[in-house]
PDB file of N, CA and C in Angstrom:
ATOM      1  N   UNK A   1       0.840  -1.180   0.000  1.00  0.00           N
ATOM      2  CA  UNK A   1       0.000   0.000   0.000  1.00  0.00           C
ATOM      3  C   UNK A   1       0.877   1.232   0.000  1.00  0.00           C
ATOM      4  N   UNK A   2       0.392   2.070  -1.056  1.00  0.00           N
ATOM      5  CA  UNK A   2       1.183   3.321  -0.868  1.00  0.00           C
ATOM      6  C   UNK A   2       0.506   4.511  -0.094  1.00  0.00           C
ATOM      7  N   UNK A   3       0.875   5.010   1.140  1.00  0.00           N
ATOM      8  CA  UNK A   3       0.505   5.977   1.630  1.00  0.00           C
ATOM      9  C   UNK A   3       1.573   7.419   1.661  1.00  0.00           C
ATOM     10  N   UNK A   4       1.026   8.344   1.276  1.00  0.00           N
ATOM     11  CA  UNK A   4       1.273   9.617   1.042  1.00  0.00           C
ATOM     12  C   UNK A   4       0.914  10.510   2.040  1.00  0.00           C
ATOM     13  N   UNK A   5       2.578  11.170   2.407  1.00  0.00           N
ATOM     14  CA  UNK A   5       1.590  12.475   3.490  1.00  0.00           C
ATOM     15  C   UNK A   5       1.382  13.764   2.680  1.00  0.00           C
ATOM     16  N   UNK A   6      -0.141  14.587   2.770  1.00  0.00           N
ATOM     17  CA  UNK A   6      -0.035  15.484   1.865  1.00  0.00           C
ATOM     18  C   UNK A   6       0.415  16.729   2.141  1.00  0.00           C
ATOM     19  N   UNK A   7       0.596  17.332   1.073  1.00  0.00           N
ATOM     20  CA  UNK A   7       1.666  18.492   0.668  1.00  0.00           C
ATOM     21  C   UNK A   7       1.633  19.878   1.702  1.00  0.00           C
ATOM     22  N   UNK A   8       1.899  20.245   2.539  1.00  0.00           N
ATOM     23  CA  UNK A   8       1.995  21.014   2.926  1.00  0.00           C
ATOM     24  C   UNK A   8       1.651  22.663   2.200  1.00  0.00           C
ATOM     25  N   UNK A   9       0.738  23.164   3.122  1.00  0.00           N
ATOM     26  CA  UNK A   9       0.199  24.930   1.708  1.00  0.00           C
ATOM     27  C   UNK A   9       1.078  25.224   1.644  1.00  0.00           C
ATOM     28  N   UNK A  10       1.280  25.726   0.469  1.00  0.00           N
ATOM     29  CA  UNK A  10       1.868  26.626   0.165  1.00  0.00           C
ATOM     30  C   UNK A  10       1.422  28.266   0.556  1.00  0.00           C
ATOM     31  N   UNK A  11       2.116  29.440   1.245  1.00  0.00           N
ATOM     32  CA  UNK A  11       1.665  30.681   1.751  1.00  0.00           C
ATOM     33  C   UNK A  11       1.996  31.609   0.227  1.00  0.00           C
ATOM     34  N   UNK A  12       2.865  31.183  -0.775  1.00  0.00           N
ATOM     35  CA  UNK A  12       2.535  32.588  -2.061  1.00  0.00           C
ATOM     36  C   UNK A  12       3.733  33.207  -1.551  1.00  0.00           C
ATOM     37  N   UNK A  13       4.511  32.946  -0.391  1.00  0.00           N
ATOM     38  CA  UNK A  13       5.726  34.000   0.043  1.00  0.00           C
ATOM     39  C   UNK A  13       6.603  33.911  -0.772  1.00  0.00           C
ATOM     40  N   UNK A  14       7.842  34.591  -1.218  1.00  0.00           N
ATOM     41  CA  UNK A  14       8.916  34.393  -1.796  1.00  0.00           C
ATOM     42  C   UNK A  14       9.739  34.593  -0.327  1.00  0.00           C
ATOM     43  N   UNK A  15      10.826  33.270  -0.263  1.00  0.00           N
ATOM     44  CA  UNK A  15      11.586  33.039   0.682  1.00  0.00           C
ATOM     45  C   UNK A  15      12.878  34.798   0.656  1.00  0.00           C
ATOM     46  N   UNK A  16      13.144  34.732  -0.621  1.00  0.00           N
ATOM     47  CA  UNK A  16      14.224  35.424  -0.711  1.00  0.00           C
ATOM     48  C   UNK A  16      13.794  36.649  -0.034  1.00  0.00           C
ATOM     49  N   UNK A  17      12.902  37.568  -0.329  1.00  0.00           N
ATOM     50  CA  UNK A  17      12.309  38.509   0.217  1.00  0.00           C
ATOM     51  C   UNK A  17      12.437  38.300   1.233  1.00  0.00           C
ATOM     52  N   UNK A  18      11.917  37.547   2.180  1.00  0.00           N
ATOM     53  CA  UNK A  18      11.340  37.587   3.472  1.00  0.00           C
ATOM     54  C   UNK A  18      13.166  37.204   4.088  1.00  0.00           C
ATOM     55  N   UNK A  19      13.550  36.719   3.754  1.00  0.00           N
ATOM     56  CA  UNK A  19      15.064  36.564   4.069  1.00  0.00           C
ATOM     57  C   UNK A  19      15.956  38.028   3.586  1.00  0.00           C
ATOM     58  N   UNK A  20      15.671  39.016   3.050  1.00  0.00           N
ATOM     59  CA  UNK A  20      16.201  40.340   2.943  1.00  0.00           C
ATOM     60  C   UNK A  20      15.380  40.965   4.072  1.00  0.00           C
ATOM     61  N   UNK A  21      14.621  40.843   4.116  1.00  0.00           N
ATOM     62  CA  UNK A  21      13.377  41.945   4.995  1.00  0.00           C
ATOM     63  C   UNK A  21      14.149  41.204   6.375  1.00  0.00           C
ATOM     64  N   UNK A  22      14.174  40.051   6.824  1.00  0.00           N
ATOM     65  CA  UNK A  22      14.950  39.757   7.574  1.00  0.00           C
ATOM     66  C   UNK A  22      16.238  40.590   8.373  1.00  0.00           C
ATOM     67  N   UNK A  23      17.513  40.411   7.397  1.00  0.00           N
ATOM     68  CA  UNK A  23      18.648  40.717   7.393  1.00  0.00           C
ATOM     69  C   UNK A  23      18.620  42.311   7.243  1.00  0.00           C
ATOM     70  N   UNK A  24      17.838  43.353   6.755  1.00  0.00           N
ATOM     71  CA  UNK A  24      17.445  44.025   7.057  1.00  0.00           C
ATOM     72  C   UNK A  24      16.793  44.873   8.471  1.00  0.00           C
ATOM     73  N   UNK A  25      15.920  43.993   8.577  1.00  0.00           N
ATOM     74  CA  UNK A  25      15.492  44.533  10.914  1.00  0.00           C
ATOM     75  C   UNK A  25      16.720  44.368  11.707  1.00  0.00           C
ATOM     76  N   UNK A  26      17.733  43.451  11.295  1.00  0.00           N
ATOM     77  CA  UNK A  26      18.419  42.401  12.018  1.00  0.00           C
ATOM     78  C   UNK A  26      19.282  44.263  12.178  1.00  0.00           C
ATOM     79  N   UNK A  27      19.897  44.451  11.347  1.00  0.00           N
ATOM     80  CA  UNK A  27      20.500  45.683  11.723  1.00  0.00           C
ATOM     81  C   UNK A  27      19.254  47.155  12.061  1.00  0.00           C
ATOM     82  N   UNK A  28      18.514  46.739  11.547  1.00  0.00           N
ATOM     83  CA  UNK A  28      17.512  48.247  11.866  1.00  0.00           C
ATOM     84  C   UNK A  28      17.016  48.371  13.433  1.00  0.00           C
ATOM     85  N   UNK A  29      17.087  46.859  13.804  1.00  0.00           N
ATOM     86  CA  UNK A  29      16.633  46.826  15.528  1.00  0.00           C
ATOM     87  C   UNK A  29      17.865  46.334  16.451  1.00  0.00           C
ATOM     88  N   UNK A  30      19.047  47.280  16.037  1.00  0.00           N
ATOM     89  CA  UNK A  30      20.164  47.038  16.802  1.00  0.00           C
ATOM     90  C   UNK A  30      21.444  45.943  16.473  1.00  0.00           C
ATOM     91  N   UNK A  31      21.164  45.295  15.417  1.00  0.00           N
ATOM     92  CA  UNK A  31      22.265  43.987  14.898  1.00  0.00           C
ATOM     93  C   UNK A  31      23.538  44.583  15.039  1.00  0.00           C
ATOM     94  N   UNK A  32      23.574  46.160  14.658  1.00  0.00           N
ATOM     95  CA  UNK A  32      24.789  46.214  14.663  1.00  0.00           C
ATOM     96  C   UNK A  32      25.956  46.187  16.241  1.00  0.00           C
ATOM     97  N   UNK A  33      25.377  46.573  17.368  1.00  0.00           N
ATOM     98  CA  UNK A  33      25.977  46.595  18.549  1.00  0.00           C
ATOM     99  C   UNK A  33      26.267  44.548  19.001  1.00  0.00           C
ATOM    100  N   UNK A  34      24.872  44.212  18.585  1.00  0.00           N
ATOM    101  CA  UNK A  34      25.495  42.860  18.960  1.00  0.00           C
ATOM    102  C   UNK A  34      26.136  42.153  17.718  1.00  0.00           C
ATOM    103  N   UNK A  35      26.594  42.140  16.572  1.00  0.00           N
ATOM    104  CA  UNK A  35      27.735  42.109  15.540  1.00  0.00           C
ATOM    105  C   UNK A  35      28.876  42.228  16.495  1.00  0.00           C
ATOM    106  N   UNK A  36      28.698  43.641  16.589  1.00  0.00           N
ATOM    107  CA  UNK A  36      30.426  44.078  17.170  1.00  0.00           C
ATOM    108  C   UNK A  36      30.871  43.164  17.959  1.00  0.00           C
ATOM    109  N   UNK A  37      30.009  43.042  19.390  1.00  0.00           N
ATOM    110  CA  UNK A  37      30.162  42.551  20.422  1.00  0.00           C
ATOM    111  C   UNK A  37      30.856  41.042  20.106  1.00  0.00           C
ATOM    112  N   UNK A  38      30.150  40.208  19.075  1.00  0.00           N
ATOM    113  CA  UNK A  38      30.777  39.398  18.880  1.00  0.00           C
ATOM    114  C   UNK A  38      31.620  39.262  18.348  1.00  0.00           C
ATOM    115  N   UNK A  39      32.241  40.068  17.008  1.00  0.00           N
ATOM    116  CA  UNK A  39      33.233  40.525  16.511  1.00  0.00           C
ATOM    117  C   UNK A  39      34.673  40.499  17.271  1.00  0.00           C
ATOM    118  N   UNK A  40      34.091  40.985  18.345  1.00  0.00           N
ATOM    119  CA  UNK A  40      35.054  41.584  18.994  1.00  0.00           C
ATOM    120  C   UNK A  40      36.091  40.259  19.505  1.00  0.00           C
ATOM    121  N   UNK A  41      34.937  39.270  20.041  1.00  0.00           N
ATOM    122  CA  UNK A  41      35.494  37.861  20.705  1.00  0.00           C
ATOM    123  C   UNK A  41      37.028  37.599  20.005  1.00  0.00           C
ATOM    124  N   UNK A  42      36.629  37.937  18.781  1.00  0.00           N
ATOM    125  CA  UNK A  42      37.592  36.815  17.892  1.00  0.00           C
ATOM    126  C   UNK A  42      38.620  37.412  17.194  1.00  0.00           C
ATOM    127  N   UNK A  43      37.942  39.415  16.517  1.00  0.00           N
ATOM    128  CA  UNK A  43      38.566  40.133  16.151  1.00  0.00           C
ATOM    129  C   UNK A  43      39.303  41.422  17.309  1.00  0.00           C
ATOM    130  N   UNK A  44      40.374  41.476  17.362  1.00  0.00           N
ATOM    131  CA  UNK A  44      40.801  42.854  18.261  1.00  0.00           C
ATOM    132  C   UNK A  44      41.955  43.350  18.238  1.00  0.00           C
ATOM    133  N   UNK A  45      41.969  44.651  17.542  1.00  0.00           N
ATOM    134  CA  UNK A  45      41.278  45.814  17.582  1.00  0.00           C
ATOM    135  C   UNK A  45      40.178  45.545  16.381  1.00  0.00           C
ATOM    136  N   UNK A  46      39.231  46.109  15.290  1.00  0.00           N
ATOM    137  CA  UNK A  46      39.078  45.972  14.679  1.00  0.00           C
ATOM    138  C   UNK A  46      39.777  47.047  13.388  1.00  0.00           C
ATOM    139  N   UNK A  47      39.955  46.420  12.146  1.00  0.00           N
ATOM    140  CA  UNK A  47      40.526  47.286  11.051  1.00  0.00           C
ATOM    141  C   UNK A  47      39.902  48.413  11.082  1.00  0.00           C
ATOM    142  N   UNK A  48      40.531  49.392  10.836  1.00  0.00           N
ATOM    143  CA  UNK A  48      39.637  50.915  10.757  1.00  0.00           C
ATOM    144  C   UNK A  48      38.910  50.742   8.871  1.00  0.00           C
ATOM    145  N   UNK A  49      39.233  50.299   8.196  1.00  0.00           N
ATOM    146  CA  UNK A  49      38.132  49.855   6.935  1.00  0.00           C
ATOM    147  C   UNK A  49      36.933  49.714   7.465  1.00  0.00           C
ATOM    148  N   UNK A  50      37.101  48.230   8.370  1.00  0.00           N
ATOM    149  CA  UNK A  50      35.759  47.957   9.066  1.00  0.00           C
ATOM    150  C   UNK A  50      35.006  49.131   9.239  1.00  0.00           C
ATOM    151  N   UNK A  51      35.828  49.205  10.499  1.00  0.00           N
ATOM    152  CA  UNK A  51      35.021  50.158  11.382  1.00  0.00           C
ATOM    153  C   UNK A  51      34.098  51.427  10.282  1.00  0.00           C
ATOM    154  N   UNK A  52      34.817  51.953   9.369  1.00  0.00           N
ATOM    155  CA  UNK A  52      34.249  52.847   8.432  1.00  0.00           C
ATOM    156  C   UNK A  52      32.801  52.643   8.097  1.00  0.00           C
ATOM    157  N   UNK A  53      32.660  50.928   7.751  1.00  0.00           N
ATOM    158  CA  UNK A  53      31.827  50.656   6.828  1.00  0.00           C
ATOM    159  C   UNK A  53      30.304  50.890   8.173  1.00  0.00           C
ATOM    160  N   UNK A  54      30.670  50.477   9.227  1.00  0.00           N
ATOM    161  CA  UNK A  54      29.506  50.845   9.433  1.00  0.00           C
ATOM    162  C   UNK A  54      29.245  51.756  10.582  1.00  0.00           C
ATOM    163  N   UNK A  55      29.715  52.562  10.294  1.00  0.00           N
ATOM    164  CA  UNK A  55      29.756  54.175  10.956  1.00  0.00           C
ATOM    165  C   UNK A  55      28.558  54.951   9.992  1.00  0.00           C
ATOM    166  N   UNK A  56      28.141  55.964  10.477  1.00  0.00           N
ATOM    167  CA  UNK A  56      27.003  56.835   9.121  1.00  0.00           C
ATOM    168  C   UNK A  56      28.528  57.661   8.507  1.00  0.00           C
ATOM    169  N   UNK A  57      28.693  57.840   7.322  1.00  0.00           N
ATOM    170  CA  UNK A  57      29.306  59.106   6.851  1.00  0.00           C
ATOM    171  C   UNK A  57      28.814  60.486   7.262  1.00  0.00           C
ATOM    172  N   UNK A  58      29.918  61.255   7.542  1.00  0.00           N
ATOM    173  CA  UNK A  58      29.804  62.945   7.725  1.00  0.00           C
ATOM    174  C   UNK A  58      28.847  62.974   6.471  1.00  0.00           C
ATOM    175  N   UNK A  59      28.941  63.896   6.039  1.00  0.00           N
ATOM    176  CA  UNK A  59      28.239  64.545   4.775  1.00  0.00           C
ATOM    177  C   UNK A  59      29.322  64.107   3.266  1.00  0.00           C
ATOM    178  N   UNK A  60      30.165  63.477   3.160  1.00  0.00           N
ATOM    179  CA  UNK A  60      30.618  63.710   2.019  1.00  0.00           C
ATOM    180  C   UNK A  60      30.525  61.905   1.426  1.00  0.00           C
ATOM    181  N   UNK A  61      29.672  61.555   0.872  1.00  0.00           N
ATOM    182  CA  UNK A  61      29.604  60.068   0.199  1.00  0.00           C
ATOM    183  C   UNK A  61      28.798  59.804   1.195  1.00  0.00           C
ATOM    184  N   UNK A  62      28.847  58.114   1.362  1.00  0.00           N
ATOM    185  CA  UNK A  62      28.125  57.454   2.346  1.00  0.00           C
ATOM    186  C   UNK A  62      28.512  56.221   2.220  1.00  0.00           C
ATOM    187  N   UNK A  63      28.724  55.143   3.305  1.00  0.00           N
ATOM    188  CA  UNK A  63      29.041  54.182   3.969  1.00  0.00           C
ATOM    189  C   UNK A  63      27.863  52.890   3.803  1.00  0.00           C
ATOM    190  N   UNK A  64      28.366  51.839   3.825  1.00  0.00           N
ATOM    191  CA  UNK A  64      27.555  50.548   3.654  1.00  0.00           C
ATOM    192  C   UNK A  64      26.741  50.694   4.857  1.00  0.00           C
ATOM    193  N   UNK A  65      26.592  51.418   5.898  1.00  0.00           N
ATOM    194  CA  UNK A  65      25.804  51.155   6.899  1.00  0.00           C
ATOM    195  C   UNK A  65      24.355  52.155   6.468  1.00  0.00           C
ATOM    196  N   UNK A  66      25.142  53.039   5.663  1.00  0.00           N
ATOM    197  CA  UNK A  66      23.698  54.240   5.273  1.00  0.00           C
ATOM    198  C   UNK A  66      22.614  53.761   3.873  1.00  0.00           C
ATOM    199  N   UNK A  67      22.737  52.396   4.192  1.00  0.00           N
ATOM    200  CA  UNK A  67      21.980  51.762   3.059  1.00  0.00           C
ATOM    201  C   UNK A  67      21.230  50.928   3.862  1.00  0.00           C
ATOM    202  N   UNK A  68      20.878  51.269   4.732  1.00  0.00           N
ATOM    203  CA  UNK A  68      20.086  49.795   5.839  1.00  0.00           C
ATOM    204  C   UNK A  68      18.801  50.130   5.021  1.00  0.00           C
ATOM    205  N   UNK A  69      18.447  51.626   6.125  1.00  0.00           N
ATOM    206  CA  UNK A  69      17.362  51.938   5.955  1.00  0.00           C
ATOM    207  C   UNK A  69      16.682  52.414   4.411  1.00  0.00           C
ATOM    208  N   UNK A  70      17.461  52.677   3.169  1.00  0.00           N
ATOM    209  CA  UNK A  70      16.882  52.462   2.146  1.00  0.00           C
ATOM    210  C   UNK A  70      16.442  51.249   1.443  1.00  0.00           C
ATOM    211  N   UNK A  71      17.661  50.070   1.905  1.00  0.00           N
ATOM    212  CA  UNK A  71      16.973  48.716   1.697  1.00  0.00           C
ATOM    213  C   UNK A  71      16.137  48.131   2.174  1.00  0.00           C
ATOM    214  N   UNK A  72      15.558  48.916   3.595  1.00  0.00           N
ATOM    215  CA  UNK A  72      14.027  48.484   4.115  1.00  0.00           C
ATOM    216  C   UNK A  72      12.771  49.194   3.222  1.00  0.00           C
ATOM    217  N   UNK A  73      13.100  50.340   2.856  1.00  0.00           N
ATOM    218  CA  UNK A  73      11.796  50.626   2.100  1.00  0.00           C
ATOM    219  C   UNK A  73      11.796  50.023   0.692  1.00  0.00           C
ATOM    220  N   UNK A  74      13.115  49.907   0.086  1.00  0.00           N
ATOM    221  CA  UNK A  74      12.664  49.365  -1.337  1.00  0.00           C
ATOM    222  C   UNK A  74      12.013  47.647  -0.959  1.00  0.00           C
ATOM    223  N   UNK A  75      12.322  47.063   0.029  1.00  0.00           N
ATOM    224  CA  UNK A  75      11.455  45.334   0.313  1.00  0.00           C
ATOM    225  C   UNK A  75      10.233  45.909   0.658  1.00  0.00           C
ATOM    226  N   UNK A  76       9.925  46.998   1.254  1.00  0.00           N
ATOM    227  CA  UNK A  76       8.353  47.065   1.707  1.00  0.00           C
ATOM    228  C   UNK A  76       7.653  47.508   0.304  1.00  0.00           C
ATOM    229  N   UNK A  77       8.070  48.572  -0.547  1.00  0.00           N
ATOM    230  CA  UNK A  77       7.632  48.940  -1.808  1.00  0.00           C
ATOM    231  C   UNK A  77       7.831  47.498  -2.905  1.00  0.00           C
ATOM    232  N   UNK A  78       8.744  46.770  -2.746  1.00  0.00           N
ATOM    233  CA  UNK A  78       8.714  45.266  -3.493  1.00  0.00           C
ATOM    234  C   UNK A  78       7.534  44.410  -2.862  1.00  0.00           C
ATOM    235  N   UNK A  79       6.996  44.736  -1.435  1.00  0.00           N
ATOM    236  CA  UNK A  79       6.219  43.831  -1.709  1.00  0.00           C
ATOM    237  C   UNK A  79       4.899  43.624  -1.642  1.00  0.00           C
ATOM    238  N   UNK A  80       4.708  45.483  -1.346  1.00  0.00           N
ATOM    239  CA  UNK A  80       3.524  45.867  -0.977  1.00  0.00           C
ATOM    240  C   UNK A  80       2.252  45.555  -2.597  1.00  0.00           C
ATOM    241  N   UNK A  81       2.615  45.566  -3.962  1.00  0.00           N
ATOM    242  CA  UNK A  81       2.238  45.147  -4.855  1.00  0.00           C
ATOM    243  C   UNK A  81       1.569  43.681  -4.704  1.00  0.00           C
ATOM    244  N   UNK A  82       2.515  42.838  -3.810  1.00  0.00           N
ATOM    245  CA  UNK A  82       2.363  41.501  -4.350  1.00  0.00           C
ATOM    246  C   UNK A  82       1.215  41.012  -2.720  1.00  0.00           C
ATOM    247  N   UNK A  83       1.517  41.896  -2.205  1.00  0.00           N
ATOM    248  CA  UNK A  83       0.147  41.480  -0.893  1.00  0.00           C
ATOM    249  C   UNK A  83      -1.180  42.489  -1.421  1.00  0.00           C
ATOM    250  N   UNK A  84      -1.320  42.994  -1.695  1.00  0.00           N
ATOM    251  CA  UNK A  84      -2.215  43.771  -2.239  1.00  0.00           C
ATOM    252  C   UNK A  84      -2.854  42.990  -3.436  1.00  0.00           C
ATOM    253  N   UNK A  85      -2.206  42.484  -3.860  1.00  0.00           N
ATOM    254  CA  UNK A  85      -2.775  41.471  -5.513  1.00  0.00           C
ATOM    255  C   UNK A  85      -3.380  40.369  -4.734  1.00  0.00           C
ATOM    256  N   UNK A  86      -3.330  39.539  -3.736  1.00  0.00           N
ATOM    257  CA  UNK A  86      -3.302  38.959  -2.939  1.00  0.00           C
ATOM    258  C   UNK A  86      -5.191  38.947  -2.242  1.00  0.00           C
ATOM    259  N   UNK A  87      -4.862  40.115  -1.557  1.00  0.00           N
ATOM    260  CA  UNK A  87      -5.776  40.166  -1.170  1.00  0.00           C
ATOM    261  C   UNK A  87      -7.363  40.751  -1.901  1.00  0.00           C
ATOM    262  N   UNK A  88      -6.630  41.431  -2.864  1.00  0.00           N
ATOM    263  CA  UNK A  88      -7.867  41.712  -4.070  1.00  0.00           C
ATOM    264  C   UNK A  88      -8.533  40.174  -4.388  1.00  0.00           C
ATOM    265  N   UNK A  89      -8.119  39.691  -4.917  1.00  0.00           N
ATOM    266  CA  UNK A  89      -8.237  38.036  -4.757  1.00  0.00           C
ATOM    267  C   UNK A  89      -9.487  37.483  -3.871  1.00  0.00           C
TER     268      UNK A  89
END
């Protein structure tokens, strides 16, 4: 006898998204102090490169850290389309 367990729903999410939107809060609700902290265990002093990258820049350019918060609104504007189609539905 063949028995089958069935398929688990599918929710319509795209993993990748929800894994940026993720990695995203992760620094927007503090990731970066506990990063360091662990950083620190293993790395010490840290390279001043590092350190640059996620400092805010003065006014002249800008730093990998001053892209958090624009990469949170472009995932909410990516996905606000696709929950909205969703729920028209």
């Amino acid at each position: 006898m063949h028995s089958s367990t069935p398929a688990a729903p599918t929710t319509g999410r795209i993993a990748a998204i929800d894994a940026l939107r993720g990695f995203d809060m992760f620094w927007i609700a503090g990731g970066r102090e506990a990063f360091l902290a662990i950083l620190a265990i293993f790395v010490s002093p840290l390279p001043d490169w590092f350190k640059a990258q996620i400092e805010h820049a003065r006014w002249e350019g800008f730093t990998a850290w001053d892209l958090i918060m624009p990469l949170f609104l472009f995932v909410v504007g990516l996905v606000m389309p696709l929950a909205f189609a969703r729920r028209i539905e």
